[in-house]
PDB file of N, CA and C in Angstrom:
ATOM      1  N   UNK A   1     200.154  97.124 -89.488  1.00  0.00           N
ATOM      2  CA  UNK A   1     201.129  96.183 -88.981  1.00  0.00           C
ATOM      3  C   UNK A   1     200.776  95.768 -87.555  1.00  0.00           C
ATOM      4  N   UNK A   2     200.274  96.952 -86.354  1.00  0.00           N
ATOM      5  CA  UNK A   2     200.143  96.359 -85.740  1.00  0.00           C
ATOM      6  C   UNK A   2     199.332  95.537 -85.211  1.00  0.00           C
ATOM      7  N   UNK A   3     198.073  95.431 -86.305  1.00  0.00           N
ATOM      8  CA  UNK A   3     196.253  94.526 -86.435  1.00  0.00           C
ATOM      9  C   UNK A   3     197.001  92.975 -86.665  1.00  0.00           C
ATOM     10  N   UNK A   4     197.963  93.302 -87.841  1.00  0.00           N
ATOM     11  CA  UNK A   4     198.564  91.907 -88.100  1.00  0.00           C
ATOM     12  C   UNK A   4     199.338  91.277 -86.367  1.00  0.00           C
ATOM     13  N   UNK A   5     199.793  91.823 -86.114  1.00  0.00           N
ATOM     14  CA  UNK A   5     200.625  91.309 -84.985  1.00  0.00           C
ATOM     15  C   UNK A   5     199.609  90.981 -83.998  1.00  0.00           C
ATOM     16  N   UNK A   6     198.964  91.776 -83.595  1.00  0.00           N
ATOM     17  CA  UNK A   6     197.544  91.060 -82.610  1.00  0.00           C
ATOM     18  C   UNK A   6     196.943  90.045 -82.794  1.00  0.00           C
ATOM     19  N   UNK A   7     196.670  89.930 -84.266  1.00  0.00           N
ATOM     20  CA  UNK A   7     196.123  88.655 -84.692  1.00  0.00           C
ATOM     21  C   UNK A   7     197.021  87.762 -84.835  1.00  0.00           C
ATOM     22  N   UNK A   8     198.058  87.734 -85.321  1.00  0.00           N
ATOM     23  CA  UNK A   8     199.130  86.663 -84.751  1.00  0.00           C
ATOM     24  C   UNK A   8     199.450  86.196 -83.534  1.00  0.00           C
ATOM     25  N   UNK A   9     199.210  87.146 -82.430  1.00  0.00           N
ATOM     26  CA  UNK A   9     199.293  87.026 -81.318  1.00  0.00           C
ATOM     27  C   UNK A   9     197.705  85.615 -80.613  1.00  0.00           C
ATOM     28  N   UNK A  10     197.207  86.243 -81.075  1.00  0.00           N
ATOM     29  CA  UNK A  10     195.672  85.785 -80.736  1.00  0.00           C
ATOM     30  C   UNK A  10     195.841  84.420 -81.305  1.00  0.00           C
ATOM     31  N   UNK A  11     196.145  84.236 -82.818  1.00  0.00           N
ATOM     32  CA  UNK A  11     196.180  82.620 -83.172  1.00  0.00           C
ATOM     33  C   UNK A  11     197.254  81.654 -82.139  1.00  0.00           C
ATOM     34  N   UNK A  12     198.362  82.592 -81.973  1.00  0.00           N
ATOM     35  CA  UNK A  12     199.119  81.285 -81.187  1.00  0.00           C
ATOM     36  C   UNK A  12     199.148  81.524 -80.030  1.00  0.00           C
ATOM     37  N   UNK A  13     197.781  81.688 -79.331  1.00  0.00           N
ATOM     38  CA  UNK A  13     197.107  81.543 -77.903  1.00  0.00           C
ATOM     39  C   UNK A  13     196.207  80.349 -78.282  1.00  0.00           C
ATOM     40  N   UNK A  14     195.715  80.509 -79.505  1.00  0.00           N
ATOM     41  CA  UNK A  14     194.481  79.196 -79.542  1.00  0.00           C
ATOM     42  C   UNK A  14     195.280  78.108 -79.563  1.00  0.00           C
ATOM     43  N   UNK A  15     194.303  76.909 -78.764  1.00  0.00           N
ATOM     44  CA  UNK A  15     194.923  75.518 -78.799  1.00  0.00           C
ATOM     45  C   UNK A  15     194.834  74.743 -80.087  1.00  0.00           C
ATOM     46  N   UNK A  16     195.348  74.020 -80.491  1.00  0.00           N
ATOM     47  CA  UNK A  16     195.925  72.909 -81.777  1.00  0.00           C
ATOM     48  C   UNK A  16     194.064  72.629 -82.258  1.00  0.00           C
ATOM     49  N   UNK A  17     193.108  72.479 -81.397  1.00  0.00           N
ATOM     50  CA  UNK A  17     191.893  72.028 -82.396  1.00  0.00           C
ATOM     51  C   UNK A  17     191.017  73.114 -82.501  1.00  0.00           C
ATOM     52  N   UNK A  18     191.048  74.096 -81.788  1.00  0.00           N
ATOM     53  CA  UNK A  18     190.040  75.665 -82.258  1.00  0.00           C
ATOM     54  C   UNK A  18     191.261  76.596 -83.258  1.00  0.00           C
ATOM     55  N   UNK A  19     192.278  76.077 -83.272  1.00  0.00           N
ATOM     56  CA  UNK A  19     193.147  76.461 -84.831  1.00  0.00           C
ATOM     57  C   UNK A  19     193.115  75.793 -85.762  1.00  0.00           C
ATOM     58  N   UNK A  20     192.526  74.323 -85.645  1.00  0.00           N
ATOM     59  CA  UNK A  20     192.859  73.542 -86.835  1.00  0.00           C
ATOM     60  C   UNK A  20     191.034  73.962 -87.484  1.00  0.00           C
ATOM     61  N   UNK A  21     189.983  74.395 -86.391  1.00  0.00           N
ATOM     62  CA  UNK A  21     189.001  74.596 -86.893  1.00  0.00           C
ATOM     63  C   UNK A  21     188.965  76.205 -87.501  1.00  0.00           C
ATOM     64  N   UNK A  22     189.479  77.118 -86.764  1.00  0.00           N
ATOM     65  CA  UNK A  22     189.826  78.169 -87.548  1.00  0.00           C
ATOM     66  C   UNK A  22     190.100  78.091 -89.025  1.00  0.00           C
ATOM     67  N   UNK A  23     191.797  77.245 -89.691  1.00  0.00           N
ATOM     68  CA  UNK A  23     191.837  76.931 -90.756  1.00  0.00           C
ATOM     69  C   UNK A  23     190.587  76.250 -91.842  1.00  0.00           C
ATOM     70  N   UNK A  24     190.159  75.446 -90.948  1.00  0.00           N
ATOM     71  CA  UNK A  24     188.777  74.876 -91.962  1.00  0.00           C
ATOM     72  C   UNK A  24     187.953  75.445 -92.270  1.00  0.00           C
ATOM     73  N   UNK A  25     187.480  76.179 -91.235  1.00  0.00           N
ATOM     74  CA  UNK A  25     186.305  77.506 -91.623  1.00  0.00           C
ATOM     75  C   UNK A  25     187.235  78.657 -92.852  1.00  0.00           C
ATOM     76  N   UNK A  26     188.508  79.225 -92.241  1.00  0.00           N
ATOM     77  CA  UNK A  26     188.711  79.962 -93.218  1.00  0.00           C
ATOM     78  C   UNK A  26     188.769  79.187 -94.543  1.00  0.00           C
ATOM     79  N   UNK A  27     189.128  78.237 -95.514  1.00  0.00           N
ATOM     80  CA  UNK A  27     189.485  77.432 -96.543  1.00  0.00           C
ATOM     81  C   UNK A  27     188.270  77.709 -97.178  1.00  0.00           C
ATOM     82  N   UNK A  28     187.262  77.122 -96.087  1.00  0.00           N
ATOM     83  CA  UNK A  28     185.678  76.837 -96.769  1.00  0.00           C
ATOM     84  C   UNK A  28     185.153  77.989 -97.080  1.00  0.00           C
ATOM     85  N   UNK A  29     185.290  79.303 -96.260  1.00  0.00           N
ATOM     86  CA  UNK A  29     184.868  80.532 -96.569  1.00  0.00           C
ATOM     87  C   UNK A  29     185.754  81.269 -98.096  1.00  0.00           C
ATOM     88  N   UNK A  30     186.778  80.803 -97.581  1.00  0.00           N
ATOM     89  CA  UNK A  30     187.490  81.397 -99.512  1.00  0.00           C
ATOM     90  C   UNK A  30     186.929  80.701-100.811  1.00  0.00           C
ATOM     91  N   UNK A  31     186.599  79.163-100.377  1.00  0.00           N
ATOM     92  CA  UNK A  31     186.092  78.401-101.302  1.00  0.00           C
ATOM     93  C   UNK A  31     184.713  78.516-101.996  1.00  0.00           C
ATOM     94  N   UNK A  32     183.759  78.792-100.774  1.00  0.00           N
ATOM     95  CA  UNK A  32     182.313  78.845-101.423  1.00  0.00           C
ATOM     96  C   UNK A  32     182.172  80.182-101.854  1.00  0.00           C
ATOM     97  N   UNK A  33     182.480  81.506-100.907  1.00  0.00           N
ATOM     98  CA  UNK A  33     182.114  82.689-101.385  1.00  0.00           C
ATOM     99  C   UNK A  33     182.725  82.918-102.707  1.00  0.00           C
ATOM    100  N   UNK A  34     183.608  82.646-103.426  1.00  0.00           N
ATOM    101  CA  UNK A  34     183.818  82.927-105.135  1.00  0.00           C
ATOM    102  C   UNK A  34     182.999  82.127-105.683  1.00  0.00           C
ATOM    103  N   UNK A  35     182.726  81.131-105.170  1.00  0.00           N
ATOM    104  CA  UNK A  35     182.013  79.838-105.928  1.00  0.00           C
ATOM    105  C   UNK A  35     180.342  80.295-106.272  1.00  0.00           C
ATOM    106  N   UNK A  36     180.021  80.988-104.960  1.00  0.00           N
ATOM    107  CA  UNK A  36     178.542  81.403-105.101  1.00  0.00           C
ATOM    108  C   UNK A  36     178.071  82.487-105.919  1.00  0.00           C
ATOM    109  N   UNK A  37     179.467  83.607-105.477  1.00  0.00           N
ATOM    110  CA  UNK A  37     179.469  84.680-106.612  1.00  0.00           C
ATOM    111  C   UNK A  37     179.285  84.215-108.037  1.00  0.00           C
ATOM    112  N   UNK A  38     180.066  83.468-108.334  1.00  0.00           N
ATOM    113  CA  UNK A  38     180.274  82.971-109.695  1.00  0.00           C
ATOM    114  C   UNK A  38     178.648  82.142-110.296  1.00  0.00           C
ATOM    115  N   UNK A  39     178.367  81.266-109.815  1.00  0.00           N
ATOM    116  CA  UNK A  39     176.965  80.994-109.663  1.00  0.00           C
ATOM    117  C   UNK A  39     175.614  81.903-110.089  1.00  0.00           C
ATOM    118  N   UNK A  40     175.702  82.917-109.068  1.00  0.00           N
ATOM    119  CA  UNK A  40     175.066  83.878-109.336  1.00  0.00           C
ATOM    120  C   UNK A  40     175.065  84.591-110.522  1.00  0.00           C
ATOM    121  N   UNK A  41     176.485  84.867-110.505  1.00  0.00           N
ATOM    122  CA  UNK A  41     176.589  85.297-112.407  1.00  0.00           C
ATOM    123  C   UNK A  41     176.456  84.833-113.369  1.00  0.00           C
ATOM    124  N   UNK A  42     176.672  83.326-113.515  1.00  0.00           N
ATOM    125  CA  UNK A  42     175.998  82.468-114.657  1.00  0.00           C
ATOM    126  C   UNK A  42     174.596  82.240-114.858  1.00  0.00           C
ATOM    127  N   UNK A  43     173.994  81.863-113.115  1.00  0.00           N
ATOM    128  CA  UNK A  43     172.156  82.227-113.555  1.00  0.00           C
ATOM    129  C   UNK A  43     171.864  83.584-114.049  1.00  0.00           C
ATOM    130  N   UNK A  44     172.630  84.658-113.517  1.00  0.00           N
ATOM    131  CA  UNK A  44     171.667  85.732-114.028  1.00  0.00           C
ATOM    132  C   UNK A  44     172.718  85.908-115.446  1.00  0.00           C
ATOM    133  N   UNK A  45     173.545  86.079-115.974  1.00  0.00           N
ATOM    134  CA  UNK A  45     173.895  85.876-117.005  1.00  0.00           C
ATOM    135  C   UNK A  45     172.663  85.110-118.421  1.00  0.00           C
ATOM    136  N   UNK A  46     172.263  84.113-117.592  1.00  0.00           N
ATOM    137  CA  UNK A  46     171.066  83.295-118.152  1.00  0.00           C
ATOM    138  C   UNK A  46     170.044  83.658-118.216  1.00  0.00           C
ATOM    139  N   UNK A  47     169.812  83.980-117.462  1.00  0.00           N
ATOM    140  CA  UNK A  47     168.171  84.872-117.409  1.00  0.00           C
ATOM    141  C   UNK A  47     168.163  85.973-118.181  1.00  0.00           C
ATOM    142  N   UNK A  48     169.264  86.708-118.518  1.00  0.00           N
ATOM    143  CA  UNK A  48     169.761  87.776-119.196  1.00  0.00           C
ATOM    144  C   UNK A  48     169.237  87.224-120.683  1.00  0.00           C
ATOM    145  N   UNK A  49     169.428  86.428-121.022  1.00  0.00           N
ATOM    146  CA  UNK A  49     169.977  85.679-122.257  1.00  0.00           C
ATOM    147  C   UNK A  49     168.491  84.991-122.897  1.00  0.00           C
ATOM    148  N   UNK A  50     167.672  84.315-121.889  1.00  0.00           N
ATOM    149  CA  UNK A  50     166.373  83.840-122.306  1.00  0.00           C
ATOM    150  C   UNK A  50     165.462  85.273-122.354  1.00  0.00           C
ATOM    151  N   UNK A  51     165.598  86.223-121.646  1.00  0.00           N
ATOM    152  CA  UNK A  51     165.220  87.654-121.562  1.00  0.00           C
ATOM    153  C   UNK A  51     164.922  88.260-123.046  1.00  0.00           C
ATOM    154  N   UNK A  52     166.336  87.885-123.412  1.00  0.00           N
ATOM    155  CA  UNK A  52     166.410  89.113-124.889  1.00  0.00           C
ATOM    156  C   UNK A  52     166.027  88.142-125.713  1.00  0.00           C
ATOM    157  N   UNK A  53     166.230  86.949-125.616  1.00  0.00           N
ATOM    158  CA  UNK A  53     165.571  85.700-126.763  1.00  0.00           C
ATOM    159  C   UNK A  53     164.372  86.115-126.946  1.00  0.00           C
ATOM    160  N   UNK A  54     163.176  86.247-126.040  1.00  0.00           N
ATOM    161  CA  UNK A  54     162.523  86.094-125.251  1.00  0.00           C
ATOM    162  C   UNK A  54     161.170  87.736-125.556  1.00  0.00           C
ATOM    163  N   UNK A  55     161.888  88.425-125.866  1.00  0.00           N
ATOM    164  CA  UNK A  55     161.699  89.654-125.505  1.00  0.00           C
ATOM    165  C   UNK A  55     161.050  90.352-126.966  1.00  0.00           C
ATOM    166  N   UNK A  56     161.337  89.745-127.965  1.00  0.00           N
ATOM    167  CA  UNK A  56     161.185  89.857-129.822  1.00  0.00           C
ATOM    168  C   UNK A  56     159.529  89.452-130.074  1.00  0.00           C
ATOM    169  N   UNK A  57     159.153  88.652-129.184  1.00  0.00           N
ATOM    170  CA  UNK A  57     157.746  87.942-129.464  1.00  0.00           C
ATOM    171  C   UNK A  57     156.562  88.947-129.286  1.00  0.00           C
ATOM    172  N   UNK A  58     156.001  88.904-129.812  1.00  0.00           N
ATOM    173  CA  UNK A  58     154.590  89.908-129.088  1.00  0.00           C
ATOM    174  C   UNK A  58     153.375  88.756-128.718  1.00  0.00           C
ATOM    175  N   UNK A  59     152.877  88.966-127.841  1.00  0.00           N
ATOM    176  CA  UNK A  59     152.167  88.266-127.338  1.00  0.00           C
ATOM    177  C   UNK A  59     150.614  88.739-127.716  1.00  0.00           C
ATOM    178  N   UNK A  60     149.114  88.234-127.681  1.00  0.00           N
ATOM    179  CA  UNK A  60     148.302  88.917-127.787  1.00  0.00           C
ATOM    180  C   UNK A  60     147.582  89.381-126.885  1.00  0.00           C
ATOM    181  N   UNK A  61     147.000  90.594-126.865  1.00  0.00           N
ATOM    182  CA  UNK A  61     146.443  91.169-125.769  1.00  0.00           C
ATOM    183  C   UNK A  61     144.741  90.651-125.716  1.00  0.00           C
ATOM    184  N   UNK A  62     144.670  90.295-124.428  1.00  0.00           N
ATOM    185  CA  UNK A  62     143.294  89.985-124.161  1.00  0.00           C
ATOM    186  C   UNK A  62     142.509  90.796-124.390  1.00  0.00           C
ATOM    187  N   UNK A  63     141.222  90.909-124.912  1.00  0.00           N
ATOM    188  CA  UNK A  63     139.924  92.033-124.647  1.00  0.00           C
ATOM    189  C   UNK A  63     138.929  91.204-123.976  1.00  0.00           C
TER     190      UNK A  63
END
C-alpha cells in the first residue's frame, strides 16, 4: 500500500505532457508485449508442426 501511494504521489507531481507520455508508453507496453508473446507462439507453434510433418521422411545418406 504504501509503493502504491508513492507512486501516486510521484504521478501527480508530473506535469500534464510527461503524464500524458507516461500513459502512452504504458498502453503501448501492455499492447505489444502480449502481442509479441503471442507471435512467438504461433511461429514456434509452426515450426513445431512443419517439424513433425517433416520428420517421417528419411533422407539418403551420402557415401
Amino acid at each position: 500500500m504504501r509503493y502504491l501511494r508513492s507512486g501516486l504521489r510521484t504521478f501527480s507531481a508530473l506535469p500534464w505532457p510527461a503524464l500524458l507520455l507516461a500513459a502512452i508508453l504504458t498502453a503501448c507496453a501492455i499492447t505489444v508485449i502480449p502481442l509479441a508473446l503471442m507471435l512467438f507462439a504461433i511461429f514456434l507453434a509452426i515450426k513445431y508442426a512443419v517439424l513433425a510433418i517433416n520428420s517421417d521422411k528419411t533422407t539418403p545418406l551420402e557415401d
